[in-house]
Protein backbone atom coordinates (compact mmCIF):
# COMPACT_ATOMS: atom_id res chain seq x y z
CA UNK A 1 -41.17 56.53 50.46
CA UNK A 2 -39.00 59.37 48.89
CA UNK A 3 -36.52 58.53 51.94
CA UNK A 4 -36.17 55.17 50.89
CA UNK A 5 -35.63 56.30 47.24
CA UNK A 6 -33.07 58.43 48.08
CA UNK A 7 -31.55 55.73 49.96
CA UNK A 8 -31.80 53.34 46.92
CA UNK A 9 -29.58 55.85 44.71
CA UNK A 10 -27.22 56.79 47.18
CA UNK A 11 -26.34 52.68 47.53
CA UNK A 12 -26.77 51.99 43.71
CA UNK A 13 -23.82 54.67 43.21
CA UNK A 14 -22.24 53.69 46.29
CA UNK A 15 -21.13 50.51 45.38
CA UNK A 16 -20.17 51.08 41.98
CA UNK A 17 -16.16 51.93 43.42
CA UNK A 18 -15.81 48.58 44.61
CA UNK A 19 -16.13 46.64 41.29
CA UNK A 20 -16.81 49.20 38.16
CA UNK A 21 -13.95 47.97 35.98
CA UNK A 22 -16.29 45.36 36.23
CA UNK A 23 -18.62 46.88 34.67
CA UNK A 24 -16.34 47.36 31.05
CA UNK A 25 -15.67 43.80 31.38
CA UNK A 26 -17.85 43.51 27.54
CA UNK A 27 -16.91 47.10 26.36
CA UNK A 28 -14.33 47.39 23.62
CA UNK A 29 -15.24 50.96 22.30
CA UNK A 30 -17.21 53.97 23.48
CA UNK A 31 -18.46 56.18 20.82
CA UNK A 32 -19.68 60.16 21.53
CA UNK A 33 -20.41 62.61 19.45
CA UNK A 34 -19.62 65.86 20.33
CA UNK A 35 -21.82 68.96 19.05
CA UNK A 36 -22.43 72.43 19.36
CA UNK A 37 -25.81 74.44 18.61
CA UNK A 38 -27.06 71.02 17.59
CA UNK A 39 -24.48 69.93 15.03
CA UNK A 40 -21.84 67.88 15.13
CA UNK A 41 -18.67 69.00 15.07
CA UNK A 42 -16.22 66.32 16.00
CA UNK A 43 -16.05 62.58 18.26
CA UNK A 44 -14.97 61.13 21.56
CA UNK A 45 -13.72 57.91 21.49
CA UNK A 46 -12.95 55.36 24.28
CA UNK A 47 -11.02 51.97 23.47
CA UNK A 48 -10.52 49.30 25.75
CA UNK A 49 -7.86 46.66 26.06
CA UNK A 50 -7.17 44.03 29.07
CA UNK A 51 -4.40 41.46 29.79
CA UNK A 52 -5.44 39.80 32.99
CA UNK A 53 -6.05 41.95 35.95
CA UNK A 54 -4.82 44.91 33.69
CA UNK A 55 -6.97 47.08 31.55
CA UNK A 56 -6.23 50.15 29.30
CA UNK A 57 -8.73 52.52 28.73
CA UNK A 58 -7.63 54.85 25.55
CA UNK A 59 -9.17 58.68 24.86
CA UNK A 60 -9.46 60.15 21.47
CA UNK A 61 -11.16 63.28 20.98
CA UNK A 62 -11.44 65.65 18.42
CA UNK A 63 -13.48 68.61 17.26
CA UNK A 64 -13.51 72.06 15.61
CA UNK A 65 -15.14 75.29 15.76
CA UNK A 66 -16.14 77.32 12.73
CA UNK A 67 -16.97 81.17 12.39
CA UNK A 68 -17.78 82.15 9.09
CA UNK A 69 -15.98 79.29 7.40
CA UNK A 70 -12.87 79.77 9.73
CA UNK A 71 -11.69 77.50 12.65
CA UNK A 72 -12.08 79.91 16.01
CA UNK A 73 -11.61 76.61 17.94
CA UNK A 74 -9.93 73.10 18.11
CA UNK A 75 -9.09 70.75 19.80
CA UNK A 76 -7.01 67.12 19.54
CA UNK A 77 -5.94 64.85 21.96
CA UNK A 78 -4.76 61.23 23.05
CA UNK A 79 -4.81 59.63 26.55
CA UNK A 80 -4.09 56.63 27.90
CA UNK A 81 -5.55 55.56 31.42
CA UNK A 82 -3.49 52.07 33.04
CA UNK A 83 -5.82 50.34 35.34
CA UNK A 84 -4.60 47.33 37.80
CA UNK A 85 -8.00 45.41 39.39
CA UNK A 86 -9.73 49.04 40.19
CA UNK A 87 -6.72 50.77 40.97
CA UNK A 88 -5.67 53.98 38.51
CA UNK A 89 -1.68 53.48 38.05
CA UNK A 90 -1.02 55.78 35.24
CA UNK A 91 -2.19 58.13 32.99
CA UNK A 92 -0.60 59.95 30.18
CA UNK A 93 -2.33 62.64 27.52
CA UNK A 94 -1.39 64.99 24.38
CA UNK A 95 -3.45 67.75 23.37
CA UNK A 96 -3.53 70.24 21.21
CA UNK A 97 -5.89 73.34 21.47
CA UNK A 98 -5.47 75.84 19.13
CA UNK A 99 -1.62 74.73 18.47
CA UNK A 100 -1.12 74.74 22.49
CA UNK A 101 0.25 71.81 23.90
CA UNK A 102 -1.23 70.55 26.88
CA UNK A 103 -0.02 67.48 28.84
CA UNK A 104 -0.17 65.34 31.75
CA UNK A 105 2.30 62.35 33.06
CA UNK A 106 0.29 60.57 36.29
CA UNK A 107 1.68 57.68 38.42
CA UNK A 108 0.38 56.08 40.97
CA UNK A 109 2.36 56.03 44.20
CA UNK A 110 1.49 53.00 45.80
CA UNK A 111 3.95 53.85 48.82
CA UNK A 112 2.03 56.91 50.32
CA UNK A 113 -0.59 56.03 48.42
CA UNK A 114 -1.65 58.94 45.87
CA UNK A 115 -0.98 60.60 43.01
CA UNK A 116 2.50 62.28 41.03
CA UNK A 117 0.93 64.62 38.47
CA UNK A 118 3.41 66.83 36.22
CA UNK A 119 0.52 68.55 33.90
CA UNK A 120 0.51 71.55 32.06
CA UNK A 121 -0.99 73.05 34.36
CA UNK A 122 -0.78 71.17 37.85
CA UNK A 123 2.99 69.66 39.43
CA UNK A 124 2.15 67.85 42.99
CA UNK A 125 0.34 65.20 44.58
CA UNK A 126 -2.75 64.05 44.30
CA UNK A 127 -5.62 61.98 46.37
CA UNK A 128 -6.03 58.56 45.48
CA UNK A 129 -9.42 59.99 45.59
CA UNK A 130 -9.36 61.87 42.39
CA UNK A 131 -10.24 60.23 39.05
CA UNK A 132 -9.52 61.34 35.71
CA UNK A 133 -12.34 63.62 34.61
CA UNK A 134 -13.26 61.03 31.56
CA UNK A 135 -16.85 60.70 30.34
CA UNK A 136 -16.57 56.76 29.50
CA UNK A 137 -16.35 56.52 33.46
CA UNK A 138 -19.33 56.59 35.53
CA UNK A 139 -17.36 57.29 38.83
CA UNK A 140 -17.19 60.97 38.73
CA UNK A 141 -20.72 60.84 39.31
CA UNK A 142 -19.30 60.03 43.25
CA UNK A 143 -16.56 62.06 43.19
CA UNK A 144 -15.52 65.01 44.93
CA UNK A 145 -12.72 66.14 42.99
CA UNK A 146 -11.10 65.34 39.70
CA UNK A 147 -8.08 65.83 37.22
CA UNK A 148 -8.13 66.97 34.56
CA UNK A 149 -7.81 65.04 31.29
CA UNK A 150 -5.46 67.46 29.33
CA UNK A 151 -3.85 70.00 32.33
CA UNK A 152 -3.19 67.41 35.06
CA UNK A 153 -5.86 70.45 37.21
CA UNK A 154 -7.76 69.31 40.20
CA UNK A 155 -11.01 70.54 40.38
CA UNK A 156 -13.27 69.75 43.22
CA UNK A 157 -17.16 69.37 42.60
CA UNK A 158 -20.18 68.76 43.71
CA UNK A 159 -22.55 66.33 42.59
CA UNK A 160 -26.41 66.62 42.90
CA UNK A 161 -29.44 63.96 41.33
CA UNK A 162 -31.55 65.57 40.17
CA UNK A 163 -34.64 62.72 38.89
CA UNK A 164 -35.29 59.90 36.37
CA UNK A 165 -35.97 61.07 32.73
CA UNK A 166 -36.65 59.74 29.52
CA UNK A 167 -34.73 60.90 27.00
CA UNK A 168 -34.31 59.29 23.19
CA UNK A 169 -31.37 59.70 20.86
CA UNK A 170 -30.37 57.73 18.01
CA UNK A 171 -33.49 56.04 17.60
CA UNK A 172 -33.12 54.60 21.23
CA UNK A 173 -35.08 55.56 24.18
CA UNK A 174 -33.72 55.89 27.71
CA UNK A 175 -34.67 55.62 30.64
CA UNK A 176 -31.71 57.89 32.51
CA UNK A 177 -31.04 59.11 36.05
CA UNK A 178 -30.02 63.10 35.46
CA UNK A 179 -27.41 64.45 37.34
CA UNK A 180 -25.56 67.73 37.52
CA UNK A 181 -21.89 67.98 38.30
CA UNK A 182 -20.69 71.39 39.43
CA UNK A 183 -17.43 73.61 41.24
CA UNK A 184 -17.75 73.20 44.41
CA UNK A 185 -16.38 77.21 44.46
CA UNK A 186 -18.63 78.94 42.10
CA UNK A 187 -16.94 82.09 42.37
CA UNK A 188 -14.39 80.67 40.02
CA UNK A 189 -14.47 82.23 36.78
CA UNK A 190 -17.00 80.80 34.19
CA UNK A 191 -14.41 79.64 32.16
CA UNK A 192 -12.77 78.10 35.06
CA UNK A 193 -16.16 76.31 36.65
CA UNK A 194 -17.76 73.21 36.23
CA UNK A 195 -21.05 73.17 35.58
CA UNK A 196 -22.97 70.10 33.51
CA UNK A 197 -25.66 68.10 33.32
CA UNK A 198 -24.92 64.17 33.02
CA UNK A 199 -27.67 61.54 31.84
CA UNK A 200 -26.64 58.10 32.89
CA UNK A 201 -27.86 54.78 32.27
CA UNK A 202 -27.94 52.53 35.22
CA UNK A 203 -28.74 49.25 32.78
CA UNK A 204 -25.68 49.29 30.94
CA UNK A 205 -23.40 51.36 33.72
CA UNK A 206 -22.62 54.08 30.91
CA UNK A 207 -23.26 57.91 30.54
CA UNK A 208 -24.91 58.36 27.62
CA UNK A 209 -25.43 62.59 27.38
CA UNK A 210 -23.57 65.23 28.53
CA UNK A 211 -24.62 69.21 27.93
CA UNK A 212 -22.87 72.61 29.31
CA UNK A 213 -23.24 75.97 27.81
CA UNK A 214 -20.02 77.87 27.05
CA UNK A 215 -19.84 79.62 23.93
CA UNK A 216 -22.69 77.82 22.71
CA UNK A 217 -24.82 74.84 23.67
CA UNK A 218 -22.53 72.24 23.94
CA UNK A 219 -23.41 67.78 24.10
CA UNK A 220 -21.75 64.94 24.56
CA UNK A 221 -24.42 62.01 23.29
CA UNK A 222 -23.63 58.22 23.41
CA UNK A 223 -23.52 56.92 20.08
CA UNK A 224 -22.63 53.77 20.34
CA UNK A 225 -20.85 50.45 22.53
CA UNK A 226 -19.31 47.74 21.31
């Protein structure tokens, strides 16, 4: 029995990468909140747009950190993800933490087949592999690496499923699969690892909690979809 539930995940989450744009056919916005020590300090937003076989997936975040009445931390940021069928084509991002600019410029090359990336902090190529590490997107729960949003970064992780939970927020109860999502080297620095916990709702294809400690207790929660 417990192999044949393992097997039942591993094909549910399999097959997602052959039609998940699919999946966002009815989405037109994504809400999160994002908080810290269990208050919310600023939002996540996903839009989506389509024309055809195209679809544009649109990222605004933005939050703040407060010591004492002073900001210690912000960020604010804009990205735009260019989809064609399944296929990533481009992405392009602004962000601004703590008055640093951070960027990346992505394009797909369909010749060899993988990624340009000129980032702030990453200029190469890139797996077609990779996705864009992007919580409206329930693929980096198969993953094995991903770029980052705002530095253009790969980061390869590991993936582990952990059970079923329940789990209520915003007067709606769950019924999640709980994953955790982690470096794959975890003798990276702290600040450089990954290393979260991922609720995700197999009814409606959408993560709807995210939670990592670093300076603080941090979550992402699902807020809303229309």
């Amino acid at each position: 029995m417990k192999k044949l539930f393992i097997f039942l995940i591993i094909s549910i989450y399999s097959s997602v990468s052959f039609a998940h744009m699919n999946h966002y056919s009815k989405f037109n916005k994504i809400e999160m909140e994002i908080l810290r020590n269990g208050e919310v300090i600023g939002y996540n937003y996903y839009f989506f747009s389509r024309n055809g076989d195209k679809t544009i997936v649109t990222n605004q975040i933005k939050f703040s950190v407060k010591l004492l009445g002073t900001t210690v931390f912000q960020v604010e940021g804009y990205g735009e993800e260019k989809y064609l069928k399944d296929q990533l084509i481009s992405y392009n991002s602004k962000t601004l933490q703590n008055k640093r600019e951070k960027f990346v410029n992505l394009v797909f090359n369909k010749n060899n087949n993988e990624f340009d990336i000129k980032g702030s902090s990453y200029n190469g190529k890139a797996s077609n592999n990779n996705i864009i590490g992007s919580w409206w997107n329930h693929k980096i729960l198969q993953a094995d690496s991903q770029i980052s949003p705002i530095s253009g970064s790969i980061k390869n992780q590991v993936v582990t499923f952990i059970g079923r939970e329940r789990i209520t927020q915003y007067g709606r109860t769950y019924e999640a699969d709980r994953f955790t999502l982690k470096s794959k080297d975890m003798s990276l620095p702290k600040n450089k690892r990954l290393n979260f916990n991922i609720w995700y709702d197999r009814n409606n294809s959408t993560i709807i909690k995210v939670s990592y400690s670093r300076m603080g207790n941090w979550e992402y929660r699902l807020k809303n979809i229309n």
